[in-house]
C-alpha atoms as a PDB file:
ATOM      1  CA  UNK A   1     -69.487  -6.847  67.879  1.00  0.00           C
ATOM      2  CA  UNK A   2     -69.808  -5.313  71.295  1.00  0.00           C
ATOM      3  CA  UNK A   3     -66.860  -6.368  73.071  1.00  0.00           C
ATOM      4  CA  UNK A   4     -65.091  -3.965  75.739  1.00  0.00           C
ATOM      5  CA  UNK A   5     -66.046  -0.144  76.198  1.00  0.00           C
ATOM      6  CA  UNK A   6     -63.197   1.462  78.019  1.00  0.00           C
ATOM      7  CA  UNK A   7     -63.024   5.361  78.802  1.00  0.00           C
ATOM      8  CA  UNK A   8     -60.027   7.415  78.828  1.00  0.00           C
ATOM      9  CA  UNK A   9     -59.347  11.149  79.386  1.00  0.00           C
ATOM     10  CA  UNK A  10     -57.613  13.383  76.277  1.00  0.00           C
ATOM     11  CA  UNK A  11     -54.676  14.421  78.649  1.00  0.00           C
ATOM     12  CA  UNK A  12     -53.529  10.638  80.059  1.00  0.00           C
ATOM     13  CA  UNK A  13     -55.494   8.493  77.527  1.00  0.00           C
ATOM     14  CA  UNK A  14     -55.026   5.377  79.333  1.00  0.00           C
ATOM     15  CA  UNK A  15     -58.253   2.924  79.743  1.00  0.00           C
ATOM     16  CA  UNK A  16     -60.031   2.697  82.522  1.00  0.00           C
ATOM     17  CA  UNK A  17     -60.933  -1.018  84.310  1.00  0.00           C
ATOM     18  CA  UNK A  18     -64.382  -1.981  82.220  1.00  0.00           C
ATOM     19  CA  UNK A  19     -66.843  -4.510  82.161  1.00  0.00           C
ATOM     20  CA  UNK A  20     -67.200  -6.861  79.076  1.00  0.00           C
ATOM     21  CA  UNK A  21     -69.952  -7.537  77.400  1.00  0.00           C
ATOM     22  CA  UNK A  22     -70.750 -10.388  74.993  1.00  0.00           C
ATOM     23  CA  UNK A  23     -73.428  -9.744  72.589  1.00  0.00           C
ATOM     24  CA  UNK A  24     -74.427 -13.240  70.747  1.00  0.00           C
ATOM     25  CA  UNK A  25     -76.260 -12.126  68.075  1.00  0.00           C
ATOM     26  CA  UNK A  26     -75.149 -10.867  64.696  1.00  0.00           C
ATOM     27  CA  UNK A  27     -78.022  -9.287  62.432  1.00  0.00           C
ATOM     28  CA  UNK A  28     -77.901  -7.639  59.107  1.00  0.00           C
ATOM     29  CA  UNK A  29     -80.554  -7.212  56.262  1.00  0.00           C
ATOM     30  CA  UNK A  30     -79.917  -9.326  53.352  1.00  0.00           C
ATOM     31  CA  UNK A  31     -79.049  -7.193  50.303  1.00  0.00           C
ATOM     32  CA  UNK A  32     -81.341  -8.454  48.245  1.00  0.00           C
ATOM     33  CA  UNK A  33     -84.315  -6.803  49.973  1.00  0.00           C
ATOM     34  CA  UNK A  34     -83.164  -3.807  48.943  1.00  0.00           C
ATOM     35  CA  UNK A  35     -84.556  -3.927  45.878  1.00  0.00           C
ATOM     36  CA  UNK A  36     -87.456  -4.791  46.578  1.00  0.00           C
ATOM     37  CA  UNK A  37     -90.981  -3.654  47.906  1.00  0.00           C
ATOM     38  CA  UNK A  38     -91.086  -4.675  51.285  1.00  0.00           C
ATOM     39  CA  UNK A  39     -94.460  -3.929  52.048  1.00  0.00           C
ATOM     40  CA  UNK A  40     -95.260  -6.633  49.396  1.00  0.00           C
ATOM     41  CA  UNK A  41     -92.851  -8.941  49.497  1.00  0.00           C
ATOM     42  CA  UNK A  42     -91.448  -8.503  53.137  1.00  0.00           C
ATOM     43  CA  UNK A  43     -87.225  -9.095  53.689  1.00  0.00           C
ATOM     44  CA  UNK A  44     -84.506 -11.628  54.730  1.00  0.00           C
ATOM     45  CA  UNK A  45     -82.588 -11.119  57.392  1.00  0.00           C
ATOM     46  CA  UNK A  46     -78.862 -12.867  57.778  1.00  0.00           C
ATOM     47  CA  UNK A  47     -78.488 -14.123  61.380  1.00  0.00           C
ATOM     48  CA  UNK A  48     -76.303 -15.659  63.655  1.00  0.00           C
ATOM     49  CA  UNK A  49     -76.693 -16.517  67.085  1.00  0.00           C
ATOM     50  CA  UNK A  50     -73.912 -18.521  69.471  1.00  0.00           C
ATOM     51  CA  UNK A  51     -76.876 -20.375  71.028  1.00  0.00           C
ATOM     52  CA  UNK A  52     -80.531 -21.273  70.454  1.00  0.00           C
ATOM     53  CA  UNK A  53     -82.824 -18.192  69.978  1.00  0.00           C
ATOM     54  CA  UNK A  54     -86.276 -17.115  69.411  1.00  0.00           C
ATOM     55  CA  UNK A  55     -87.376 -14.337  66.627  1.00  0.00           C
ATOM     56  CA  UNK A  56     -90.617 -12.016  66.765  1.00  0.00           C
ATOM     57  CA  UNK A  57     -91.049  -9.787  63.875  1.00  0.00           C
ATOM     58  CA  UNK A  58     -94.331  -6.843  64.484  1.00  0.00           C
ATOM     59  CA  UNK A  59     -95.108  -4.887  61.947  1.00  0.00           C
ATOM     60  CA  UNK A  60     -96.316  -0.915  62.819  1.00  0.00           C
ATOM     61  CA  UNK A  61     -95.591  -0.874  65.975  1.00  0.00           C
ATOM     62  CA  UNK A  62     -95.992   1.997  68.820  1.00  0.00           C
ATOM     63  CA  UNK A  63     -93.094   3.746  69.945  1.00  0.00           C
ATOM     64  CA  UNK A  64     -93.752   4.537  73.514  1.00  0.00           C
ATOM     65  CA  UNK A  65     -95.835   0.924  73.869  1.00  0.00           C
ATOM     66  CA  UNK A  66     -92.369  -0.286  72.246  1.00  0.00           C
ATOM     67  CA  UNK A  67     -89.988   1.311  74.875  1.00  0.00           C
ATOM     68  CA  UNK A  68     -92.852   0.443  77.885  1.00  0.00           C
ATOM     69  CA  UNK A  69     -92.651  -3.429  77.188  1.00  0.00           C
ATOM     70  CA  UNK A  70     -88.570  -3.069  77.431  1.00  0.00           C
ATOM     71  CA  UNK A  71     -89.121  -2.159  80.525  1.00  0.00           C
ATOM     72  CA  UNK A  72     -90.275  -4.723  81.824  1.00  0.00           C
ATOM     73  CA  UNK A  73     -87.974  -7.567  83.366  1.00  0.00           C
ATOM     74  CA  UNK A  74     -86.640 -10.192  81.477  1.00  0.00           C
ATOM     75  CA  UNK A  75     -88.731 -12.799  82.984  1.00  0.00           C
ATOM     76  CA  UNK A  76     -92.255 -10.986  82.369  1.00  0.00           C
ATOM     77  CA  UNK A  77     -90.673  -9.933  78.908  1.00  0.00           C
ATOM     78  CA  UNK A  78     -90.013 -13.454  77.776  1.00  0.00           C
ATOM     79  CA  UNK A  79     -93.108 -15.015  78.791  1.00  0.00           C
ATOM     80  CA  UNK A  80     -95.158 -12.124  77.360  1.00  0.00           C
ATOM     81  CA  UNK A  81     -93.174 -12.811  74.045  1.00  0.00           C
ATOM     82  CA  UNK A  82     -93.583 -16.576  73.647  1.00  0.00           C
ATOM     83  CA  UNK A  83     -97.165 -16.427  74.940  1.00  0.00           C
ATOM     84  CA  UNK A  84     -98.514 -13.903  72.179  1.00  0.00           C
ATOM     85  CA  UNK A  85     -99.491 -11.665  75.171  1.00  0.00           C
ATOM     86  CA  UNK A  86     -96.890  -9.022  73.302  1.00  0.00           C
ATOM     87  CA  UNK A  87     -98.878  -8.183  70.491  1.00  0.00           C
ATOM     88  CA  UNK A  88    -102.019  -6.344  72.757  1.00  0.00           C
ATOM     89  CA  UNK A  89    -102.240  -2.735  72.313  1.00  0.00           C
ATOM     90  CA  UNK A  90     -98.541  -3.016  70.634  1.00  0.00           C
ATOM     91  CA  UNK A  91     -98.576  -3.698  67.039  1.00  0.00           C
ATOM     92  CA  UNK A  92    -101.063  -3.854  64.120  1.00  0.00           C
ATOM     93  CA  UNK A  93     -99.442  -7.413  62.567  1.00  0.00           C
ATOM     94  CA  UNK A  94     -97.699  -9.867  63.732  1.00  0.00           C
ATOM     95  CA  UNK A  95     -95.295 -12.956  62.231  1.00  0.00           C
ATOM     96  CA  UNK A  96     -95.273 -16.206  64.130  1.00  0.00           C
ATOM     97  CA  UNK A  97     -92.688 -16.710  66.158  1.00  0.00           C
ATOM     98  CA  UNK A  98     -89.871 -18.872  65.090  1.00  0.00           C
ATOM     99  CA  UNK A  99     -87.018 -20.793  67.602  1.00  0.00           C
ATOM    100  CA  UNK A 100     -84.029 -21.683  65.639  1.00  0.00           C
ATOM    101  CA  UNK A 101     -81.436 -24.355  67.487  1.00  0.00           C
ATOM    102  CA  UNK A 102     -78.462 -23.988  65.087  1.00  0.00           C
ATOM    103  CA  UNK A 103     -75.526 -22.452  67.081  1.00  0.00           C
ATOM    104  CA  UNK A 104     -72.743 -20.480  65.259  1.00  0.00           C
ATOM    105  CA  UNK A 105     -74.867 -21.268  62.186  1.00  0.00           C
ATOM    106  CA  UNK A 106     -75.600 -18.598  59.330  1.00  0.00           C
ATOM    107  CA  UNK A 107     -79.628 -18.147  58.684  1.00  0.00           C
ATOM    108  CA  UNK A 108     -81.650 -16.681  56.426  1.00  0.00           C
ATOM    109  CA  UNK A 109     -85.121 -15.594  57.990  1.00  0.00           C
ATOM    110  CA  UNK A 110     -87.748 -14.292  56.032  1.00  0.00           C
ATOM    111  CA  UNK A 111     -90.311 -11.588  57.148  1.00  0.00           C
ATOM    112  CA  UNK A 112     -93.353 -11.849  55.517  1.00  0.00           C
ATOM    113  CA  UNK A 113     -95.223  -8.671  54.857  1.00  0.00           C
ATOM    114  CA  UNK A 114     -98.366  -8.555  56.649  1.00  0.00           C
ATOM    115  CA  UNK A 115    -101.682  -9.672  54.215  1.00  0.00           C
ATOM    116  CA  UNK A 116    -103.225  -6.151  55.292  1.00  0.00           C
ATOM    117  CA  UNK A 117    -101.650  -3.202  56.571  1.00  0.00           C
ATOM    118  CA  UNK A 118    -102.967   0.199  56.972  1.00  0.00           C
ATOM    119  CA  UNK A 119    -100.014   2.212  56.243  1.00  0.00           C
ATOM    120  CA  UNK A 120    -101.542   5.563  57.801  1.00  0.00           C
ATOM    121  CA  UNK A 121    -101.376   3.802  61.369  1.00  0.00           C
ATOM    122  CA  UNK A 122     -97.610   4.474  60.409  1.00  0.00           C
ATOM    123  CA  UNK A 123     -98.142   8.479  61.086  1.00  0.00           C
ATOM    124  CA  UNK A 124     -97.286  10.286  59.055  1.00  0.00           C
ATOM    125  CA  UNK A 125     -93.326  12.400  58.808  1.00  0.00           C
ATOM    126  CA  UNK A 126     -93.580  12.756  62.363  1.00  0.00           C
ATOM    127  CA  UNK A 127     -94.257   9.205  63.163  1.00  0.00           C
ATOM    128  CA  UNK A 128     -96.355   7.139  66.092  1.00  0.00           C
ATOM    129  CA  UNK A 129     -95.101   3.676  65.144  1.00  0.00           C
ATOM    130  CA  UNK A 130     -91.937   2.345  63.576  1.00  0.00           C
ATOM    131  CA  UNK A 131     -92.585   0.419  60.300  1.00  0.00           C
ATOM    132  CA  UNK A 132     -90.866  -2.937  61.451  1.00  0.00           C
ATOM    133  CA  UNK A 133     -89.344  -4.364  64.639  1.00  0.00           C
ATOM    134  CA  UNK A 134     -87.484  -7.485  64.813  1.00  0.00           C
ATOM    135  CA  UNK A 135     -86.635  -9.278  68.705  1.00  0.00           C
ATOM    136  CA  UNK A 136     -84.146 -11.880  68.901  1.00  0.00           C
ATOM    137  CA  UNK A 137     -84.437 -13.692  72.466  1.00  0.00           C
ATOM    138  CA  UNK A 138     -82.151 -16.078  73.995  1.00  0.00           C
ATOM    139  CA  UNK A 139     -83.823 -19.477  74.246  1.00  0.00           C
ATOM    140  CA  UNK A 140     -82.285 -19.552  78.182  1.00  0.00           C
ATOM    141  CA  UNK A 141     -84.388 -22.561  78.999  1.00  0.00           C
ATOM    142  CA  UNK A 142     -81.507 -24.630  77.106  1.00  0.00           C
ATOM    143  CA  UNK A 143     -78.508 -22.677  79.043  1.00  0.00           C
ATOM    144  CA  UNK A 144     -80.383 -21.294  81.799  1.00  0.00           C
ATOM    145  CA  UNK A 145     -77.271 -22.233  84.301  1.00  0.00           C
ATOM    146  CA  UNK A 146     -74.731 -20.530  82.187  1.00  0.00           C
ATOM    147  CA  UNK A 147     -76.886 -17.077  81.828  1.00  0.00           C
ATOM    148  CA  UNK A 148     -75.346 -14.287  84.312  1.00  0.00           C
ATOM    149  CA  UNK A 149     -76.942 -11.714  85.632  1.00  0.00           C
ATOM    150  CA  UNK A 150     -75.625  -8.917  83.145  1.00  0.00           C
ATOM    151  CA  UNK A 151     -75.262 -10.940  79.966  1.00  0.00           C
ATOM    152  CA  UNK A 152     -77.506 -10.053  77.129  1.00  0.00           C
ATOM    153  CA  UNK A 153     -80.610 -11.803  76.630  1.00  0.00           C
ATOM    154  CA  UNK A 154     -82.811  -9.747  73.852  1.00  0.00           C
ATOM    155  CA  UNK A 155     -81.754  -8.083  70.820  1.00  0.00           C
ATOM    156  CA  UNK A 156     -83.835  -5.074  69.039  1.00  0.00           C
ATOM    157  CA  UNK A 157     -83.785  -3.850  65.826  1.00  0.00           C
ATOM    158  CA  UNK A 158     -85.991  -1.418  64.249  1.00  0.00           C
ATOM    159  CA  UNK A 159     -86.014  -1.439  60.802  1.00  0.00           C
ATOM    160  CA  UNK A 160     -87.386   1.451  58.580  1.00  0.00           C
ATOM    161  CA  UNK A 161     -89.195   0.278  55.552  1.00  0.00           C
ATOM    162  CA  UNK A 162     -89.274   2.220  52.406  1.00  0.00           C
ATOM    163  CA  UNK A 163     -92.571   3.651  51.259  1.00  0.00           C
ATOM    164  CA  UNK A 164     -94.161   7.009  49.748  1.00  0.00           C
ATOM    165  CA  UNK A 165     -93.954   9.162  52.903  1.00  0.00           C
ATOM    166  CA  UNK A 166     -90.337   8.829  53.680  1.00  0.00           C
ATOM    167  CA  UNK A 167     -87.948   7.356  50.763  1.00  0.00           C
ATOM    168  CA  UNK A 168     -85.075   6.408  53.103  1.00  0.00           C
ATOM    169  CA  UNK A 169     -84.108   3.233  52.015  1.00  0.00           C
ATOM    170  CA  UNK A 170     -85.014   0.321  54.009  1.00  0.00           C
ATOM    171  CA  UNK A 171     -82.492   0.261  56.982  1.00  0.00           C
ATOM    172  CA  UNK A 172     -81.783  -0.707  60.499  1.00  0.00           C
ATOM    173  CA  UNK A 173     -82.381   2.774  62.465  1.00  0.00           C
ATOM    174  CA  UNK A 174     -81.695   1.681  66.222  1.00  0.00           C
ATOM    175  CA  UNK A 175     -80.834  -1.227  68.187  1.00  0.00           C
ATOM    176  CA  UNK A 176     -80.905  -2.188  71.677  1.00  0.00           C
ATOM    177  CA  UNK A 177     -80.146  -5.005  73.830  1.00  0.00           C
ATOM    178  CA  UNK A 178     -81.774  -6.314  77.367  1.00  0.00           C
ATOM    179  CA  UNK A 179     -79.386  -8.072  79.888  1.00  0.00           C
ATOM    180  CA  UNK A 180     -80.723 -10.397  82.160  1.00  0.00           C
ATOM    181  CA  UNK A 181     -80.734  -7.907  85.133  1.00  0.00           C
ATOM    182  CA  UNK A 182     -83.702  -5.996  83.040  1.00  0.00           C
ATOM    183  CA  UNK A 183     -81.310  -2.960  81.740  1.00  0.00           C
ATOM    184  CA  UNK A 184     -81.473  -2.110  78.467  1.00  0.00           C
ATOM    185  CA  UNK A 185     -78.718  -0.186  76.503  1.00  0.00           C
ATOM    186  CA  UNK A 186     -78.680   1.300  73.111  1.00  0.00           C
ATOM    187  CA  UNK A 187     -76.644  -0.168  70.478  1.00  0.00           C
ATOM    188  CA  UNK A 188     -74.784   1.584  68.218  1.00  0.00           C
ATOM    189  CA  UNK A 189     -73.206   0.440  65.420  1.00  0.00           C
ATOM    190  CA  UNK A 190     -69.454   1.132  64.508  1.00  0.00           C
ATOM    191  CA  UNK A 191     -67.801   2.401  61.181  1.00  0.00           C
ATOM    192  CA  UNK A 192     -65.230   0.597  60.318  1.00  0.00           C
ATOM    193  CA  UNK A 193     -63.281   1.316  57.035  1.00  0.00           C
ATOM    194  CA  UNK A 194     -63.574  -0.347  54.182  1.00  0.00           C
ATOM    195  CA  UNK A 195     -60.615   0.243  52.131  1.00  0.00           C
ATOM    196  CA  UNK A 196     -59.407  -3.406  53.061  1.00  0.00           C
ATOM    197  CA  UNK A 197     -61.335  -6.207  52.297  1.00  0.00           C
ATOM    198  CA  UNK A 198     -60.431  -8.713  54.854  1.00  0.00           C
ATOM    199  CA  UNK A 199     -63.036  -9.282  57.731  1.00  0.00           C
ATOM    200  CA  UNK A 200     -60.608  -7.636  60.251  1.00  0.00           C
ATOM    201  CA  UNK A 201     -59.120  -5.041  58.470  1.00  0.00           C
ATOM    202  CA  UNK A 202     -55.705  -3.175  59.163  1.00  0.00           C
ATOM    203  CA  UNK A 203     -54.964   0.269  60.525  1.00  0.00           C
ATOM    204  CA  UNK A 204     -54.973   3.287  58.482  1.00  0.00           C
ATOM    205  CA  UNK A 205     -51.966   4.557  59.909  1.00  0.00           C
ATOM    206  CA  UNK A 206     -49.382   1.614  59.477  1.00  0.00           C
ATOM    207  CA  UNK A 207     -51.496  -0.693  57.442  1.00  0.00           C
ATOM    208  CA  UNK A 208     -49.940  -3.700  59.281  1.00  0.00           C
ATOM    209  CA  UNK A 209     -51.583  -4.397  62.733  1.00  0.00           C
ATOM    210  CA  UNK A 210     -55.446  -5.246  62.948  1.00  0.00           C
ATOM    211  CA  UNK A 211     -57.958  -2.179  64.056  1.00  0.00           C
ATOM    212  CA  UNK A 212     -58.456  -2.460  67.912  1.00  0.00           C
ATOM    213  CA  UNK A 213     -59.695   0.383  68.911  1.00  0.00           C
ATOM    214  CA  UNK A 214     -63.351   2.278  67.904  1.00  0.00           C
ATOM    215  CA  UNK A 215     -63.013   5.908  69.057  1.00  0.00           C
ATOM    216  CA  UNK A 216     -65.771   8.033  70.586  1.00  0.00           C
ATOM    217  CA  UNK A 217     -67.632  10.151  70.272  1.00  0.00           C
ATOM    218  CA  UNK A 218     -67.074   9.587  66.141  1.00  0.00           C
ATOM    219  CA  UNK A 219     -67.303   5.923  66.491  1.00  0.00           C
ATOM    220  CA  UNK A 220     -64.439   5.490  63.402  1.00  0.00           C
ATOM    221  CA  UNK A 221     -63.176   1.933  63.898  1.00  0.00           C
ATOM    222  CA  UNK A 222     -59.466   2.843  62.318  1.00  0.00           C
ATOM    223  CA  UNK A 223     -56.299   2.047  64.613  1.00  0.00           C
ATOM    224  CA  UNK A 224     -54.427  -0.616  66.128  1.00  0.00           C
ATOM    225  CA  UNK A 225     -53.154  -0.257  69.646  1.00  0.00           C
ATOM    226  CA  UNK A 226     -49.574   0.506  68.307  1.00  0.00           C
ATOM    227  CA  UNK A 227     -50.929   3.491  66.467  1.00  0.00           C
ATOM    228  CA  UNK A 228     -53.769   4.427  68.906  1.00  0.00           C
ATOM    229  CA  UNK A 229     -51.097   6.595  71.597  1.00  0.00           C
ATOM    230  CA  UNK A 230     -49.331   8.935  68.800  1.00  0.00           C
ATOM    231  CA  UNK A 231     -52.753  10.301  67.237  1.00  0.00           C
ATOM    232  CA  UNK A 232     -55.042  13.081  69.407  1.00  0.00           C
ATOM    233  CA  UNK A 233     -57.332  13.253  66.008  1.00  0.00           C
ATOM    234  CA  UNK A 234     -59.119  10.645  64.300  1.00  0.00           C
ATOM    235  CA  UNK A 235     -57.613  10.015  61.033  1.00  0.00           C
ATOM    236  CA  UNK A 236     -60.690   9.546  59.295  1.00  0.00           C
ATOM    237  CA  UNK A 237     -62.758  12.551  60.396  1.00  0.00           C
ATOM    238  CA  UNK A 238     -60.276  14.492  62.347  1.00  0.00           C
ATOM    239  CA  UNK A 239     -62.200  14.657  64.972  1.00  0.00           C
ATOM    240  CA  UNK A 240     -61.147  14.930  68.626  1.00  0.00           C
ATOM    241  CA  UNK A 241     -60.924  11.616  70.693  1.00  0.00           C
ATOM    242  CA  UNK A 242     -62.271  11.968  73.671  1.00  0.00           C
ATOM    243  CA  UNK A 243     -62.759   7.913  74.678  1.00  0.00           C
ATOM    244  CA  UNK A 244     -62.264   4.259  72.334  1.00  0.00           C
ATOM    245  CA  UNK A 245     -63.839   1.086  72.262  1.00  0.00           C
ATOM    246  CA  UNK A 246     -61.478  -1.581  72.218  1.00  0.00           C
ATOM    247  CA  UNK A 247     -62.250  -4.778  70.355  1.00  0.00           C
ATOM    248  CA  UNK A 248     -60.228  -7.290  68.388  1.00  0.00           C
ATOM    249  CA  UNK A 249     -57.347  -7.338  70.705  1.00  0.00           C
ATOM    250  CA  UNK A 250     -56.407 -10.869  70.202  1.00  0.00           C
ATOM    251  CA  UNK A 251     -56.339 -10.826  66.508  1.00  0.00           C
ATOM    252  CA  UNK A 252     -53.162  -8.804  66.593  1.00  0.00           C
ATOM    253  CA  UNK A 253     -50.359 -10.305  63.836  1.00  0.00           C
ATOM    254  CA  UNK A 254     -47.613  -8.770  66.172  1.00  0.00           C
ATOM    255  CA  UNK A 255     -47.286  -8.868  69.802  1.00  0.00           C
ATOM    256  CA  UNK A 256     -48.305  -6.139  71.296  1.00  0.00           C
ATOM    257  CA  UNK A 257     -48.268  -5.306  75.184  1.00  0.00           C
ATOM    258  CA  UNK A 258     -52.054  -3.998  76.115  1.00  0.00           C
ATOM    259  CA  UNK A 259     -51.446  -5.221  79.562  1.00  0.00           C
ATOM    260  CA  UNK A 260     -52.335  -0.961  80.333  1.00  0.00           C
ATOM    261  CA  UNK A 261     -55.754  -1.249  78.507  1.00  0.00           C
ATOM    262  CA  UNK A 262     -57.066  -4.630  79.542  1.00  0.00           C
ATOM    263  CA  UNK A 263     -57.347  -4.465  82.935  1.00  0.00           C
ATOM    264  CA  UNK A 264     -57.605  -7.315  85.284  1.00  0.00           C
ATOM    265  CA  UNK A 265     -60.489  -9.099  83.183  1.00  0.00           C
ATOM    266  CA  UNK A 266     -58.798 -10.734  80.404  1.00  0.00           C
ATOM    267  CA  UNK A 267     -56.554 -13.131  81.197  1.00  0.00           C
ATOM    268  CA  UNK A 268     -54.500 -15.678  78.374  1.00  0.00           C
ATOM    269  CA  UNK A 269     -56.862 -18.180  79.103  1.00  0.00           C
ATOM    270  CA  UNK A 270     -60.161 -16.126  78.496  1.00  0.00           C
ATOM    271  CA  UNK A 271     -58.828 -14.389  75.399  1.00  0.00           C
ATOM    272  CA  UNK A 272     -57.830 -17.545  73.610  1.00  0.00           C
ATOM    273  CA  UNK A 273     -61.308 -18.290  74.177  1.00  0.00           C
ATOM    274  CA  UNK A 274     -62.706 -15.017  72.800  1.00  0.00           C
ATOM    275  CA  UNK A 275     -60.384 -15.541  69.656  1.00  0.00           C
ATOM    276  CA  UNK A 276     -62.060 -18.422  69.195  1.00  0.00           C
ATOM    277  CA  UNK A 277     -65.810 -17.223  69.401  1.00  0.00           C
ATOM    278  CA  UNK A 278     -65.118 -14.086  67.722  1.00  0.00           C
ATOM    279  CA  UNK A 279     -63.186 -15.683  64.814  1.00  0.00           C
ATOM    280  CA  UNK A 280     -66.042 -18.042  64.247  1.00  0.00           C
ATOM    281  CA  UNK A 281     -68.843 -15.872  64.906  1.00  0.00           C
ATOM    282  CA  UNK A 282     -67.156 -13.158  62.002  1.00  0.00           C
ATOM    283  CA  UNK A 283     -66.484 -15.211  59.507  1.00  0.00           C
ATOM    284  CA  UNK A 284     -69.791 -17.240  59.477  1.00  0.00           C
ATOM    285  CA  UNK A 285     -71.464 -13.952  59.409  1.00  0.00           C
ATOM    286  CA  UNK A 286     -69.198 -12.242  56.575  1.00  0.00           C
ATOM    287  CA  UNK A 287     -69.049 -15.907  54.394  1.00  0.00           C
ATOM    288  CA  UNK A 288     -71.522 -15.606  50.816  1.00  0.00           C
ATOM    289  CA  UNK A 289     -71.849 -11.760  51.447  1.00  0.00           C
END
């Protein structure tokens, strides 16, 4: 989850006053496409979304038309999407849209691979169009009083998909999401370990307090706040840490005083909120898999 990106120097490594931001989609490829042919029998995607949402799935689809149309502003975006206007000079195939209205509910979507696709409009190793990309749009019309001007709107995954010309299994290969105000930012996913098996698991240094902090530029999601001021290396890669992402902080088993790296955003009242969403929206997501 995208929660809080805070920036700290190596000498004083305290956090700097941030912006939140709440991303309410969730978005993984169900592991049984794996194992499949894709091209044949297309994939499921797991998905959940805090509010009603639209999907668009495009199959081949060309890079620079692909970062042109994010451009755009939401608005034009939106209406270009739900219209069918997105397709034109964009992508060989096309699924129909879908608008799902279950909040905090885990779904299965399935991709169908397109009847007839000419696999050379893929390029070739230096490629023209990515195989697959999936958009995952707000359905604002619903909550269109509650939508700020920075809150995100669109989600984007592009999804590699297996073939002759470049084995790499099948596999999410960049995201990025759209706020409201028309900027878009690139998502990057987090490592988190995985020697516990609990959806928030504990630090690797005193294996009692849940990871809050995601350090940069390695991006290992491995300490707790307690932990996070005695280490200059990350323990996983020993890399230096030159900034953290801090997430999770009200899932903490102890009580620990982050008053330093909160700011003046999260007050008691808003974080016992956020517990809530975050607790439901990760364990919906994590339940059967």
């Amino acid at each position: 989850m995208n929660d809080d990106i805070i920036s700290c120097t190596r000498m004083e490594r305290s956090a700097l006053k941030s912006q939140r931001l709440r991303n309410p989609f969730l978005l993984k490829i169900d592991s049984k496409s794996l194992s499949i042919d894709n091209y044949t029998d297309g994939l499921e995607l797991n998905i959940v979304c805090e509010c009603s949402f639209w999907i668009f799935s495009f199959w081949a689809v060309n890079i620079n038309k692909l970062h042109q149309k994010l451009a755009l502003s939401w608005d034009v975006l939106k209406n270009q999407l739900i219209d069918g206007k997105f397709i034109e000079n964009f992508a060989s195939y096309t699924n129909d849209p879908e608008l799902y209205k279950d909040e905090y509910n885990k779904i299965t979507h399935k991709i169908t691979s397109p009847e007839r696709l000419d696999r050379s409009a893929l390029g070739s190793n230096q490629r023209s169009s990515y195989p697959l990309v999936v958009m995952m749009a707000i359905n604002d019309k619903e909550i269109e009083d509650q939508i700020e001007i920075n809150d995100i709107v669109l989600r984007v995954s592009i999804i590699h998909v297996k073939d002759n010309i470049i084995p790499l299994e099948t596999s999410i290969i960049a995201q990025y999401i759209k706020r409201k105000s028309g900027i878009v930012l690139n998502l990057q996913d987090l490592y988190v370990s995985v020697d516990s098996c609990d959806n928030m698991p504990y630090c690797v240094i005193c294996q009692e307090n849940y990871i809050t902090r995601a350090l940069l530029p390695c991006k290992h999601a491995c300490v707790c706040a307690e932990c996070f001021p005695r280490v200059e290396l990350c323990p996983l890669c020993r890399s230096a840490i030159q900034s953290f992402i801090l997430f999770n902080q009200t899932q903490q088993p102890k009580q620990i005083d982050e008053s330093n790296d909160q700011g003046d955003e999260n007050k008691p009242e808003q974080n016992r909120s956020s517990n809530s969403w975050f607790s439901k929206f990760t364990n919906l997501f994590n339940s059967n898999n």
